[in-house]
N, C-alpha and C. Protein backbone atom coordinates (compact mmCIF):
# COMPACT_ATOMS: atom_id res chain seq x y z
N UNK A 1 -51.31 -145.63 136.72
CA UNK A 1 -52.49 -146.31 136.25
C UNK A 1 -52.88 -145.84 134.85
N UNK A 2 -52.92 -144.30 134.25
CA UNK A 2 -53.00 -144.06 133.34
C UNK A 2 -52.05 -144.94 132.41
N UNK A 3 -50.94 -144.86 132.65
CA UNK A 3 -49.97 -145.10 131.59
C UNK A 3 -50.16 -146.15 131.16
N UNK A 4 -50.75 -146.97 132.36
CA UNK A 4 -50.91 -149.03 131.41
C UNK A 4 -51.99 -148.89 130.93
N UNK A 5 -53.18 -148.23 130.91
CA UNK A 5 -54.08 -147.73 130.17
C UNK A 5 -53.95 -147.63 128.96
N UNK A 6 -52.95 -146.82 128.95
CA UNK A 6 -52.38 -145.37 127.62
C UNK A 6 -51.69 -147.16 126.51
N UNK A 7 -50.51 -147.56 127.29
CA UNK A 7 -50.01 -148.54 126.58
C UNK A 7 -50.61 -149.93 126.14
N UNK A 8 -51.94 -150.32 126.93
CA UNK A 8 -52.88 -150.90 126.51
C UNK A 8 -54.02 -150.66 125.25
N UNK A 9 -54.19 -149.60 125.36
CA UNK A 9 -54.96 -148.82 124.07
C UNK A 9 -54.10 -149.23 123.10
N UNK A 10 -52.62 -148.24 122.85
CA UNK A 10 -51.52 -147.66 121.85
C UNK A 10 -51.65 -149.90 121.47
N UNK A 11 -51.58 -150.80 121.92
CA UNK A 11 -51.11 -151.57 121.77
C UNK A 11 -52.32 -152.41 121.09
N UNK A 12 -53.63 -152.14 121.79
CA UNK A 12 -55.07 -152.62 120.42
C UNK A 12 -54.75 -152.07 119.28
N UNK A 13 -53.97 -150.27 119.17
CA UNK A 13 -54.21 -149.90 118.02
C UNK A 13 -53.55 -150.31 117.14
N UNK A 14 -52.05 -150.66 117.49
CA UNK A 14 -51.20 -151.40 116.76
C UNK A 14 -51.55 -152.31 115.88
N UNK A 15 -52.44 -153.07 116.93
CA UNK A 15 -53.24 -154.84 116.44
C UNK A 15 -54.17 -154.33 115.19
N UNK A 16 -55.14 -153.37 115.81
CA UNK A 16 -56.18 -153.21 114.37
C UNK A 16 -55.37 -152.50 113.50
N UNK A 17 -54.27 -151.80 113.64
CA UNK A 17 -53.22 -151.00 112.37
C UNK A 17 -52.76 -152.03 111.46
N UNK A 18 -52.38 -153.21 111.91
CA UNK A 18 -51.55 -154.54 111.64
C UNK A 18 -52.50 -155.42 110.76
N UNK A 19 -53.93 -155.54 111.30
CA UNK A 19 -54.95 -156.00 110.48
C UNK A 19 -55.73 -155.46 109.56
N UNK A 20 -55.44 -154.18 109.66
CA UNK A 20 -55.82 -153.61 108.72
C UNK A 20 -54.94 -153.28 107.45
N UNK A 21 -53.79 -153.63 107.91
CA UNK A 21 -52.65 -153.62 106.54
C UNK A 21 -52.76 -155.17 105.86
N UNK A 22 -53.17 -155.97 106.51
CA UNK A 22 -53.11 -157.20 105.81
C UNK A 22 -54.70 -157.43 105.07
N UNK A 23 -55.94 -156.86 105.50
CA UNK A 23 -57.08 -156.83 105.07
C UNK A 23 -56.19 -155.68 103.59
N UNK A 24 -56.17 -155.15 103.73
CA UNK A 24 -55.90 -154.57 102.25
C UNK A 24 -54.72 -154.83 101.51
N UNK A 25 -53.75 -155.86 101.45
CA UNK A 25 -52.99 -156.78 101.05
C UNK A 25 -54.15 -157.77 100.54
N UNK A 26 -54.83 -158.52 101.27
CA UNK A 26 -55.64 -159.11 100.98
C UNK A 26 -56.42 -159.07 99.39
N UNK A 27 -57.32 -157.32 99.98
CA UNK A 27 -58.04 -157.17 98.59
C UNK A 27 -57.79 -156.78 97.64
N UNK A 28 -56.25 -155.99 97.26
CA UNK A 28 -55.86 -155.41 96.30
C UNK A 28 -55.13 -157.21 95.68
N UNK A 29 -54.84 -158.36 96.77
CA UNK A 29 -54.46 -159.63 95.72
C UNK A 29 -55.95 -159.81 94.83
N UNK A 30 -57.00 -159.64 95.86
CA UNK A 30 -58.27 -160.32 95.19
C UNK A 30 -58.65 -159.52 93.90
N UNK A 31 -58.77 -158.04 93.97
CA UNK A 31 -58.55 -157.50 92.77
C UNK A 31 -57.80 -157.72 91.63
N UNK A 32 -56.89 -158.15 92.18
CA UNK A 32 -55.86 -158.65 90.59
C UNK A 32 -56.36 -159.88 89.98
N UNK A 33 -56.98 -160.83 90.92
CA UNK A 33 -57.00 -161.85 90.70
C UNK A 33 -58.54 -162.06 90.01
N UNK A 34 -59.49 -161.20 90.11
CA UNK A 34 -60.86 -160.73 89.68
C UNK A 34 -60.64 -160.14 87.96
N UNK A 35 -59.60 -159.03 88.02
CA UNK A 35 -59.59 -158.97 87.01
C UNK A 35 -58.68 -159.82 86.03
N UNK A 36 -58.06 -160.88 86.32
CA UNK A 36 -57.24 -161.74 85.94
C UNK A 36 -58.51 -162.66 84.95
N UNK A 37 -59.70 -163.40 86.05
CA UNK A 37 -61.10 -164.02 85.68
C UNK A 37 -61.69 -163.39 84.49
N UNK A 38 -61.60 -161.54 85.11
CA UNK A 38 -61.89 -161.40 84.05
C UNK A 38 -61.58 -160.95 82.53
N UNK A 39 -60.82 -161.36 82.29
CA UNK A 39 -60.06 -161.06 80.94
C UNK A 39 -59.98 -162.29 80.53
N UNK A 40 -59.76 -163.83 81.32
CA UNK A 40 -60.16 -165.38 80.99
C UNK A 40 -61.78 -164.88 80.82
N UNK A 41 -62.29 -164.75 81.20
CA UNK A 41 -63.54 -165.05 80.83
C UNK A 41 -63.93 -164.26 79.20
N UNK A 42 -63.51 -163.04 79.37
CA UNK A 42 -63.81 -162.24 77.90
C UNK A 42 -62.94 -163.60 77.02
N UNK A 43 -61.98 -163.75 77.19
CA UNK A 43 -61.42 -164.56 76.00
C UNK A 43 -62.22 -165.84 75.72
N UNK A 44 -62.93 -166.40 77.00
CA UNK A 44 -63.77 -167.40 76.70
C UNK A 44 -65.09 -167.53 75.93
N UNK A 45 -65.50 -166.14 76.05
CA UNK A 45 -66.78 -165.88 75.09
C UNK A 45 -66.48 -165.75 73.54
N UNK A 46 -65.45 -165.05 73.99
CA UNK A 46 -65.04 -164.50 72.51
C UNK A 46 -64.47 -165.83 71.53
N UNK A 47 -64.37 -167.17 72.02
CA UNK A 47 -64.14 -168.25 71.50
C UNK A 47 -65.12 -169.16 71.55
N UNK A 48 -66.02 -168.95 72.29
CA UNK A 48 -67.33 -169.46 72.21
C UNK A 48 -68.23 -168.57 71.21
N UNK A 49 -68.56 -167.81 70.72
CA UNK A 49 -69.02 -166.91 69.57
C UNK A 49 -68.24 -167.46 68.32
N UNK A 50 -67.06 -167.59 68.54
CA UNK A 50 -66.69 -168.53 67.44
C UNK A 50 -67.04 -169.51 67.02
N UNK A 51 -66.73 -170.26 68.19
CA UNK A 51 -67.65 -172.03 67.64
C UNK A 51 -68.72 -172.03 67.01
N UNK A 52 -69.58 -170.99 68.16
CA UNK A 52 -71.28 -170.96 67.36
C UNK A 52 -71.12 -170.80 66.15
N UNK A 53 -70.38 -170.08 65.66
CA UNK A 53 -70.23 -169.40 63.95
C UNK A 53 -70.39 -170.72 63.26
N UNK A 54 -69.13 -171.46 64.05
CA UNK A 54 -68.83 -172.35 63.02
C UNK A 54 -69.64 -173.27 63.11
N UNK A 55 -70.03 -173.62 63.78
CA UNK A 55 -71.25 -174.81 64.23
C UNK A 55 -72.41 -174.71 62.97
N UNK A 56 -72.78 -173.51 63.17
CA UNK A 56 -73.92 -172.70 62.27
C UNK A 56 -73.90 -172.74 60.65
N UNK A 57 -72.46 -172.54 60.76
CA UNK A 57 -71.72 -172.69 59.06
C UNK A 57 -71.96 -174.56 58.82
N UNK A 58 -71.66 -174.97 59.65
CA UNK A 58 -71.64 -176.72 59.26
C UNK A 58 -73.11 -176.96 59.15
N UNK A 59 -73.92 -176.36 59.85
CA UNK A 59 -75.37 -176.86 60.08
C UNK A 59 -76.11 -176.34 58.72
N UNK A 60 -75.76 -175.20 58.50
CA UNK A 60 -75.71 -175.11 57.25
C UNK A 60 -75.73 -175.73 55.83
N UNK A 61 -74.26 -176.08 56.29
CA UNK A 61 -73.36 -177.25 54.74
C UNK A 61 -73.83 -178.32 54.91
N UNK A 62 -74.51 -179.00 56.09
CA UNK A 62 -75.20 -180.52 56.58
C UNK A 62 -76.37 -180.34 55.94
N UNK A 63 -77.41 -179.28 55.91
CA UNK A 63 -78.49 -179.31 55.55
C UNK A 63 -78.38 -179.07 53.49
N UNK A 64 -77.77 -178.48 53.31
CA UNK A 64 -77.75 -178.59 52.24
C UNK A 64 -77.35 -179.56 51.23
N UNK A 65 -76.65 -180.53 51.84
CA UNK A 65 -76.00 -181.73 51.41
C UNK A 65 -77.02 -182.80 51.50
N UNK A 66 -78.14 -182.76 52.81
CA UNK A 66 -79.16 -183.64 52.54
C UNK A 66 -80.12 -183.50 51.83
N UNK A 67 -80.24 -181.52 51.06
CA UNK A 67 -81.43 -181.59 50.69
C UNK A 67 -80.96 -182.24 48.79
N UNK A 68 -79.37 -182.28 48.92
CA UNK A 68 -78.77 -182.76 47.33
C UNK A 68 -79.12 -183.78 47.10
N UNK A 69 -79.16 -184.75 48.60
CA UNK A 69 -79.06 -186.39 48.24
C UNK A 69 -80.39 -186.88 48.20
N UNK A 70 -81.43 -185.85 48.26
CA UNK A 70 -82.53 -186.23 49.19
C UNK A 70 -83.04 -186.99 50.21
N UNK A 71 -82.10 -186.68 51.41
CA UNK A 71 -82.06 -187.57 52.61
C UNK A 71 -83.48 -187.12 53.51
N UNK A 72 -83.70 -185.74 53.12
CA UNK A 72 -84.67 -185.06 53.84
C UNK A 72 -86.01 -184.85 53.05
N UNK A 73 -87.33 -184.71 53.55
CA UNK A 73 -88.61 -184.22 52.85
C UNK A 73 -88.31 -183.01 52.78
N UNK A 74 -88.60 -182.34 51.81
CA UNK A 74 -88.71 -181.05 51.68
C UNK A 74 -90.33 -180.15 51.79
């Protein structure tokens, strides 16, 4: 009676040993894949800070071009 006991236990532990190797398969993919986001994402700011620049530079050269033609009240 012990023994199917004993081999009933040994055999849950297996199961949670087994799920517990795939739970951390799991999160070390999700980790890669987190810091994958995040290094797309740094590159995405860092090209969005750009645009603004340039946006800023045109808004700039736009305003000054209307105040030449006098499109605008000053």
């Amino acid at each position: 009676m012990a023994g199917d006991t004993d081999s009933i236990v040994l055999e849950h532990l297996r199961r949670i040993r087994a799920s517990q190797e795939r739970t951390e398969l799991d999160i070390a993919d999700l980790k890669s894949r987190v810091s994958g986001l995040e290094q797309v994402s740094g590159q995405m700011l860092a090209m969005l800070g750009s645009l603004n620049q340039r946006m800023d530079r045109f808004e700039d050269r736009l305003g000054r071009i209307e105040r030449r033609l006098d499109l605008v009240e000053t």
